[in-house]
N, C-alpha and C. Protein backbone atom coordinates (compact mmCIF):
# COMPACT_ATOMS: atom_id res chain seq x y z
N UNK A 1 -6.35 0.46 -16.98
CA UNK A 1 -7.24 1.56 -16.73
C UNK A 1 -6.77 2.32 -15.50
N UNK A 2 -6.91 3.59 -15.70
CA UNK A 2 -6.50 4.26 -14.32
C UNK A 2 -7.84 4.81 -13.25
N UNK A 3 -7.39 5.05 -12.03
CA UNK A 3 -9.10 4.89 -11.08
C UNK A 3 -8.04 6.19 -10.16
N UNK A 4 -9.50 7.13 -10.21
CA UNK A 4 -8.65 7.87 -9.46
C UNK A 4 -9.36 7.27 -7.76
N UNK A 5 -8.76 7.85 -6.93
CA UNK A 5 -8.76 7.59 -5.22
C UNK A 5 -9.16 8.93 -4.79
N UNK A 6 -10.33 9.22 -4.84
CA UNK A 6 -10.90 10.17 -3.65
C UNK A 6 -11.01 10.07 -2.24
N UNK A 7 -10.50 10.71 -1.38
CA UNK A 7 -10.14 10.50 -0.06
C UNK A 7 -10.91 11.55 0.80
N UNK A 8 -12.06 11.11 1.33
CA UNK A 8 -12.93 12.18 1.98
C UNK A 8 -12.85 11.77 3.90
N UNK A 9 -12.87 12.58 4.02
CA UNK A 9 -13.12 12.56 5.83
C UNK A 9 -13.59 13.78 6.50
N UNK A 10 -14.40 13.79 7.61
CA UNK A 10 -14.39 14.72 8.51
C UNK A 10 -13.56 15.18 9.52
N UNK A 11 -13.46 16.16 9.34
CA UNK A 11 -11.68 16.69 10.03
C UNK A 11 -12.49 16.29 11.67
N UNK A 12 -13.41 16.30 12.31
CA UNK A 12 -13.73 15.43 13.75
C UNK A 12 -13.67 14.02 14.24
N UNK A 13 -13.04 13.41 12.99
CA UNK A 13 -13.03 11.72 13.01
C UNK A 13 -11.65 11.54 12.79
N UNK A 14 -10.78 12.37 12.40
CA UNK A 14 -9.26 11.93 12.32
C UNK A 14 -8.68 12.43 13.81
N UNK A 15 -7.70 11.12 13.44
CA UNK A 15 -6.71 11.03 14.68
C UNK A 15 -5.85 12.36 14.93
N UNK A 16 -6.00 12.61 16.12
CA UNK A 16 -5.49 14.38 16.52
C UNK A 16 -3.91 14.68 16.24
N UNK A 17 -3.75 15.73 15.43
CA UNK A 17 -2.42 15.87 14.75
C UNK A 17 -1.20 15.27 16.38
N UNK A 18 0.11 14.37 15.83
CA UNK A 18 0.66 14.09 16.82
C UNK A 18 0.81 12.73 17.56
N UNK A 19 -0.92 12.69 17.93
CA UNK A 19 -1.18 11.28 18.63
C UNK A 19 -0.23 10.15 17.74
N UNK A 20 -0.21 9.08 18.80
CA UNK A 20 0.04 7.81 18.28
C UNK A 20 -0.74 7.59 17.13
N UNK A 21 -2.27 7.37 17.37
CA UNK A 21 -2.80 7.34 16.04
C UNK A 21 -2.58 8.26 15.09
N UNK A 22 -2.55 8.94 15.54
CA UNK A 22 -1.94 10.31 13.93
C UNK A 22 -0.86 9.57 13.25
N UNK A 23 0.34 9.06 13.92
CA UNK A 23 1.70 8.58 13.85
C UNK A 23 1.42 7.42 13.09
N UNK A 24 0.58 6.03 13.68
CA UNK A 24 -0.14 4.83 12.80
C UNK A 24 -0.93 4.96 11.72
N UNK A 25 -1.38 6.30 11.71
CA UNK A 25 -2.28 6.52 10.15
C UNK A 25 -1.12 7.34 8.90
N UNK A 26 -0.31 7.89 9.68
CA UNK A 26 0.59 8.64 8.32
C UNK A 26 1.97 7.03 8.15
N UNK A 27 1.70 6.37 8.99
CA UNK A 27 3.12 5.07 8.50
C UNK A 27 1.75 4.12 7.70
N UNK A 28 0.54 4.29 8.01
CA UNK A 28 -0.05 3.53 6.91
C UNK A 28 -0.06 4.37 5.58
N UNK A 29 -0.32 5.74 5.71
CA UNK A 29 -0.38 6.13 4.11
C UNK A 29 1.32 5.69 3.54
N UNK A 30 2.20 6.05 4.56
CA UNK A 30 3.56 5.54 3.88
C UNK A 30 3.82 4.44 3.17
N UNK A 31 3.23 3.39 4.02
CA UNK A 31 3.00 1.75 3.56
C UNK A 31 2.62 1.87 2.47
N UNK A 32 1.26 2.08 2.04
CA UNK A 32 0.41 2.27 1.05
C UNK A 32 1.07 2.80 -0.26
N UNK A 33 1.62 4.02 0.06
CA UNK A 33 2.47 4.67 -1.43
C UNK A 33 3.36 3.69 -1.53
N UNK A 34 4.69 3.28 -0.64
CA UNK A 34 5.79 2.13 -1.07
C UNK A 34 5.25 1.05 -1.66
N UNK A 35 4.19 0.56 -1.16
CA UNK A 35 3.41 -0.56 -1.56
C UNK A 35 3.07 -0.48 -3.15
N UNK A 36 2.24 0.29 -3.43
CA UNK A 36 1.68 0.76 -4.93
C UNK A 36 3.03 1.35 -5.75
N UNK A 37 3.74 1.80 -5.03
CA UNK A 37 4.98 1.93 -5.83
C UNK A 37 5.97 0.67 -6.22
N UNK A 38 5.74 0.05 -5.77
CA UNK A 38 7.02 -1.30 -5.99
C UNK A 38 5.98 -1.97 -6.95
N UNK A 39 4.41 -2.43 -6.66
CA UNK A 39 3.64 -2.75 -7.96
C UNK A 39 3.63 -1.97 -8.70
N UNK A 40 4.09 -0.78 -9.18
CA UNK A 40 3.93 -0.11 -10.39
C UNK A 40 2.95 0.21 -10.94
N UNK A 41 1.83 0.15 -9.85
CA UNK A 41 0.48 1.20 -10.25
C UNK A 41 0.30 2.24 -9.28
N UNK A 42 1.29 3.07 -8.90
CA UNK A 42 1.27 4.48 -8.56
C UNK A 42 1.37 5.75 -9.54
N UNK A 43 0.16 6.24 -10.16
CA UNK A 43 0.73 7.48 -10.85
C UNK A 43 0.67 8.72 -10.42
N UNK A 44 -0.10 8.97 -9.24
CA UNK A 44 0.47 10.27 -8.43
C UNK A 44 -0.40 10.00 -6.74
N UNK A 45 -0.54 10.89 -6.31
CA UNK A 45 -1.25 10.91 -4.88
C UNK A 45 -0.45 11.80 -4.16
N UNK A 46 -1.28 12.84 -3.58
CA UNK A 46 -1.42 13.84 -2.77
C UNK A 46 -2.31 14.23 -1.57
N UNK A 47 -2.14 14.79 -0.72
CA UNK A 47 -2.84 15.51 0.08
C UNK A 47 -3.11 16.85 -0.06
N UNK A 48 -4.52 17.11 0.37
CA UNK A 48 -4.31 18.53 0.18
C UNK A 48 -4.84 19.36 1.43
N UNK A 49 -4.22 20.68 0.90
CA UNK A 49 -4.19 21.71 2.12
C UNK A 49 -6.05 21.64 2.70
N UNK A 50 -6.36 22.30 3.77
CA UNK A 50 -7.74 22.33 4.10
C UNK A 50 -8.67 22.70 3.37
N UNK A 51 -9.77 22.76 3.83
CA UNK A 51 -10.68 23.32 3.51
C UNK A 51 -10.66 24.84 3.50
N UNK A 52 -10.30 25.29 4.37
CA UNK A 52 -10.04 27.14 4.64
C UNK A 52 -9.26 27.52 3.18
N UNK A 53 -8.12 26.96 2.58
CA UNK A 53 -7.59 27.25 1.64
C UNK A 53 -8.22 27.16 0.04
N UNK A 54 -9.50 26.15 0.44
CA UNK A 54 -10.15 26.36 -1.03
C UNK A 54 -10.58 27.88 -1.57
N UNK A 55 -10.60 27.77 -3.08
CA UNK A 55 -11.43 28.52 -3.50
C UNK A 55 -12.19 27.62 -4.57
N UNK A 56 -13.86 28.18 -4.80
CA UNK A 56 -14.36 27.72 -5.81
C UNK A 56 -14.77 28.33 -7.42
N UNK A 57 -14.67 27.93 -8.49
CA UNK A 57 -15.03 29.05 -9.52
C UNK A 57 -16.31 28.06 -9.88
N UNK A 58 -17.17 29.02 -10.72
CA UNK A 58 -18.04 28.95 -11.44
C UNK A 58 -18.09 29.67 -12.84
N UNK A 59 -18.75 29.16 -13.70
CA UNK A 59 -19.19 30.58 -14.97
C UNK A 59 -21.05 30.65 -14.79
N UNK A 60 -21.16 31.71 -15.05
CA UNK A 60 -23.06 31.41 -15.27
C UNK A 60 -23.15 33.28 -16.29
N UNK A 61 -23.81 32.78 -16.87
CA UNK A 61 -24.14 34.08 -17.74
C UNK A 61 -23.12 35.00 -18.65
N UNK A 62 -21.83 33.87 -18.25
CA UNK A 62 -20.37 34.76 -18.85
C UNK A 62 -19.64 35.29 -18.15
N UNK A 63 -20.22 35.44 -16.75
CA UNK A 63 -19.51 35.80 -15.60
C UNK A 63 -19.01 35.09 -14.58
N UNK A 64 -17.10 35.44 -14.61
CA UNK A 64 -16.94 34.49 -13.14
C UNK A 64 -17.03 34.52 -12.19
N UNK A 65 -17.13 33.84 -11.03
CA UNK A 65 -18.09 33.96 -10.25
C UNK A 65 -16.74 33.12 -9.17
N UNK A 66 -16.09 33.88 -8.13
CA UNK A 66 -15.58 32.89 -7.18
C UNK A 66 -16.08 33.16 -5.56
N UNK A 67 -16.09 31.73 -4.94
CA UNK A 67 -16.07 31.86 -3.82
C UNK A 67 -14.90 31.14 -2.81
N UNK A 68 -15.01 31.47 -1.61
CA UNK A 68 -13.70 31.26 -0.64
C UNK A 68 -14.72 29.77 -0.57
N UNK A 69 -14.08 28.74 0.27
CA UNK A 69 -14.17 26.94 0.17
C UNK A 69 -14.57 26.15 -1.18
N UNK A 70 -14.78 25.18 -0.19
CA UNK A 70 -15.40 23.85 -0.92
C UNK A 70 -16.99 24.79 -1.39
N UNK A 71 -17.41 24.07 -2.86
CA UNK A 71 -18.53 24.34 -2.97
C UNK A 71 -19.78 23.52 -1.92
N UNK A 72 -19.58 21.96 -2.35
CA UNK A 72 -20.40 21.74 -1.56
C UNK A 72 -20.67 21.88 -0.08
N UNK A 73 -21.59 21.82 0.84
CA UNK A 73 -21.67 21.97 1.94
C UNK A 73 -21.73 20.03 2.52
N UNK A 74 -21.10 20.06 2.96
CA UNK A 74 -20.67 18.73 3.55
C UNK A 74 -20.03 18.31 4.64
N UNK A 75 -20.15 17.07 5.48
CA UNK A 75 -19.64 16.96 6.72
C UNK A 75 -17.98 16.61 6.29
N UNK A 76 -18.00 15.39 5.11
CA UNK A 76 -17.02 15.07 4.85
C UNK A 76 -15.78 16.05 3.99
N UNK A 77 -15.20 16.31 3.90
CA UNK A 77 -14.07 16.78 3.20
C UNK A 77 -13.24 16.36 2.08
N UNK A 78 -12.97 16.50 0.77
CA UNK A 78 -11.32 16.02 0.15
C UNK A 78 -10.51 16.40 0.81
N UNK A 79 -9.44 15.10 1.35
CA UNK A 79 -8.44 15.54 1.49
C UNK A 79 -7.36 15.46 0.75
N UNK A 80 -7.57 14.54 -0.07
CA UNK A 80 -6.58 13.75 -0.91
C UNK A 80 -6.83 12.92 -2.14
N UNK A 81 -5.95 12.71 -2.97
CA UNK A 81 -6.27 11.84 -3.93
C UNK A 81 -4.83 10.37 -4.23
N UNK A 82 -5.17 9.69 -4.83
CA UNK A 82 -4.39 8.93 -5.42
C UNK A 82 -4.92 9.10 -7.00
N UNK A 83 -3.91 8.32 -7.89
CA UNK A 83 -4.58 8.31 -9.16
C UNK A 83 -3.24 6.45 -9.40
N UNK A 84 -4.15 5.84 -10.07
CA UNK A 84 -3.91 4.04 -9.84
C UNK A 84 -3.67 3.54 -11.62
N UNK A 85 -3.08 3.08 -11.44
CA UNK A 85 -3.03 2.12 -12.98
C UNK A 85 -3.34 0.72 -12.75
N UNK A 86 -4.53 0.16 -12.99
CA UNK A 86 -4.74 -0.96 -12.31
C UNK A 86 -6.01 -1.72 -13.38
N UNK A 87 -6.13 -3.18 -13.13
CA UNK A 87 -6.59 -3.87 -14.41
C UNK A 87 -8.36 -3.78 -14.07
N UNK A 88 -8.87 -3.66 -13.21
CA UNK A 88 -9.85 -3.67 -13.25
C UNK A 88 -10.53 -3.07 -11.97
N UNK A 89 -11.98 -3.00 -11.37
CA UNK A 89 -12.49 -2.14 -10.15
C UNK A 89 -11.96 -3.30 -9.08
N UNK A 90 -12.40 -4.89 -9.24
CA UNK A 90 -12.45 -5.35 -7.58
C UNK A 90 -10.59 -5.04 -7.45
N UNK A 91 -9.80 -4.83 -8.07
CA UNK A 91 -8.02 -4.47 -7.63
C UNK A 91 -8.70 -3.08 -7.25
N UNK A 92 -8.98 -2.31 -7.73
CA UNK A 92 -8.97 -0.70 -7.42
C UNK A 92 -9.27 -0.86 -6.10
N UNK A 93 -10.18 -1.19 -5.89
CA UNK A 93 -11.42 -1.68 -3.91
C UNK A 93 -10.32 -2.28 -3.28
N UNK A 94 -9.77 -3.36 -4.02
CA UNK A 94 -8.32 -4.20 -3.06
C UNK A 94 -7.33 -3.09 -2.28
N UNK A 95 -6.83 -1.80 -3.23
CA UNK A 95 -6.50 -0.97 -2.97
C UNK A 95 -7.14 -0.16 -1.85
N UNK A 96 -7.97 0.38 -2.48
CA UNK A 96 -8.61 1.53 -1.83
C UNK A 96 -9.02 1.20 -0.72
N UNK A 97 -9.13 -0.29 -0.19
CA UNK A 97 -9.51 -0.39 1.30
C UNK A 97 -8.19 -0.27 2.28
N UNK A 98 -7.22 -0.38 2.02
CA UNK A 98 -5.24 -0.20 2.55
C UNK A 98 -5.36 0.91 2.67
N UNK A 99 -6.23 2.20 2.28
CA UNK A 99 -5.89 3.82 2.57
C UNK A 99 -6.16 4.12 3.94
N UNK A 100 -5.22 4.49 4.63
CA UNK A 100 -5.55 4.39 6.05
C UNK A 100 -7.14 5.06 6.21
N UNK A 101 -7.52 5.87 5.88
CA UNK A 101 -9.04 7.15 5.72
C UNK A 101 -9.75 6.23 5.33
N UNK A 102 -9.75 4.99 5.24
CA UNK A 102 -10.49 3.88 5.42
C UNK A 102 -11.36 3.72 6.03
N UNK A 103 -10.40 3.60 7.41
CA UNK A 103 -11.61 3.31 8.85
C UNK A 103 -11.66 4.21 9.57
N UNK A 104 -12.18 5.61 8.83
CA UNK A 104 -12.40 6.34 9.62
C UNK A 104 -13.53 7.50 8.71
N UNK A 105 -13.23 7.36 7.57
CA UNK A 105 -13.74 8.80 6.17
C UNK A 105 -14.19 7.34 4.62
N UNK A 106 -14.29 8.21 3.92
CA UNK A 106 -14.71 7.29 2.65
C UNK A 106 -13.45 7.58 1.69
N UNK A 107 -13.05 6.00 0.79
CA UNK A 107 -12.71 6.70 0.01
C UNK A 107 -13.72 6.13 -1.48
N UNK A 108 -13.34 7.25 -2.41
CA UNK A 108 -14.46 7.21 -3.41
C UNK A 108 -13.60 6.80 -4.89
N UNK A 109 -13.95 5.38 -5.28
CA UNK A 109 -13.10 5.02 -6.28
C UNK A 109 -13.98 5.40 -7.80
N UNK A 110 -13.01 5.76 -8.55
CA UNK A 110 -13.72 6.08 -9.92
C UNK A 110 -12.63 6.18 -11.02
N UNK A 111 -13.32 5.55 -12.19
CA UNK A 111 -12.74 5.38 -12.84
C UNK A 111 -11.95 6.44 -14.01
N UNK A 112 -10.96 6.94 -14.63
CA UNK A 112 -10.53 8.04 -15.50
C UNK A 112 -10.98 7.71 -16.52
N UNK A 113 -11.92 8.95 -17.24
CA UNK A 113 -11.98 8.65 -18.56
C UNK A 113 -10.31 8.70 -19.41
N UNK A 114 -10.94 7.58 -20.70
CA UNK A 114 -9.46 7.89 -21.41
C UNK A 114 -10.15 8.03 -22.91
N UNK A 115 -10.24 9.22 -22.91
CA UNK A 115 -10.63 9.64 -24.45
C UNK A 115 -10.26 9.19 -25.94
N UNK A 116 -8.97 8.59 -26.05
CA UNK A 116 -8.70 7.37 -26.82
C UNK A 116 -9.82 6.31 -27.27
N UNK A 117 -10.39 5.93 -26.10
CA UNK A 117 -10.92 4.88 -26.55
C UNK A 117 -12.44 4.84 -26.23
N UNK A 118 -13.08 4.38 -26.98
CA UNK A 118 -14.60 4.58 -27.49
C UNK A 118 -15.57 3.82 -26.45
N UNK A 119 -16.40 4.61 -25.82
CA UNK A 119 -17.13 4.15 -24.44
C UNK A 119 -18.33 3.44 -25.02
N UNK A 120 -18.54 2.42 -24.03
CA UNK A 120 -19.22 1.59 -24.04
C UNK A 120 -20.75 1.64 -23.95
């Protein structure tokens, strides 16, 4: 089953671009990808640009409808995702607690639907 890795934080709780800790949290995301890569449940993971760079769409009435950010209003942020090939949730959690944004932001594990096969 694949679980995707939602990676939320508040840009006031991460380590300041540079610092040592900045430096110990990007050699942990490094760890983390080599790691999931040599087990062979890495199928993608990214970071993404800020918040300033979102845009959001909507439809309502037939009309599209965009705005500049994140829709929701929130302290926390996406910053990132993973996406996991992995046998079950307590491995996904095994995982998802190694994301450095760990101990500092949430990350939010969930599972991919796979339309193949007939839900429970």
């Amino acid at each position: 089953m694949q679980y995707m890795f939602l990676i939320y934080h508040s840009p006031d709780s991460e380590p300041t671009y540079g610092s040592p800790e900045f430096q110990a949290m990007m050699q942990g995301f490094a760890a983390f990808n080599k790691q999931a890569a040599a087990d062979g449940v890495l199928r993608a993971g990214e970071g993404l640009k800020g918040v300033e760079t979102a845009t959001s769409l909507r439809v309502r009435g037939g009309k599209v409808e965009t705005m500049d950010g994140p829709f929701a209003e929130t302290r926390e942020h996406l910053g990132g995702f993973y996406l996991l090939e992995l046998p079950d949730l307590d491995t996904a959690l095994r995982y998802a607690a190694q994301i450095p944004v760990a101990h500092f932001g949430t990350i939010e594990v969930r599972p991919v639907m796979d339309y193949d096969l007939p839900e429970h």
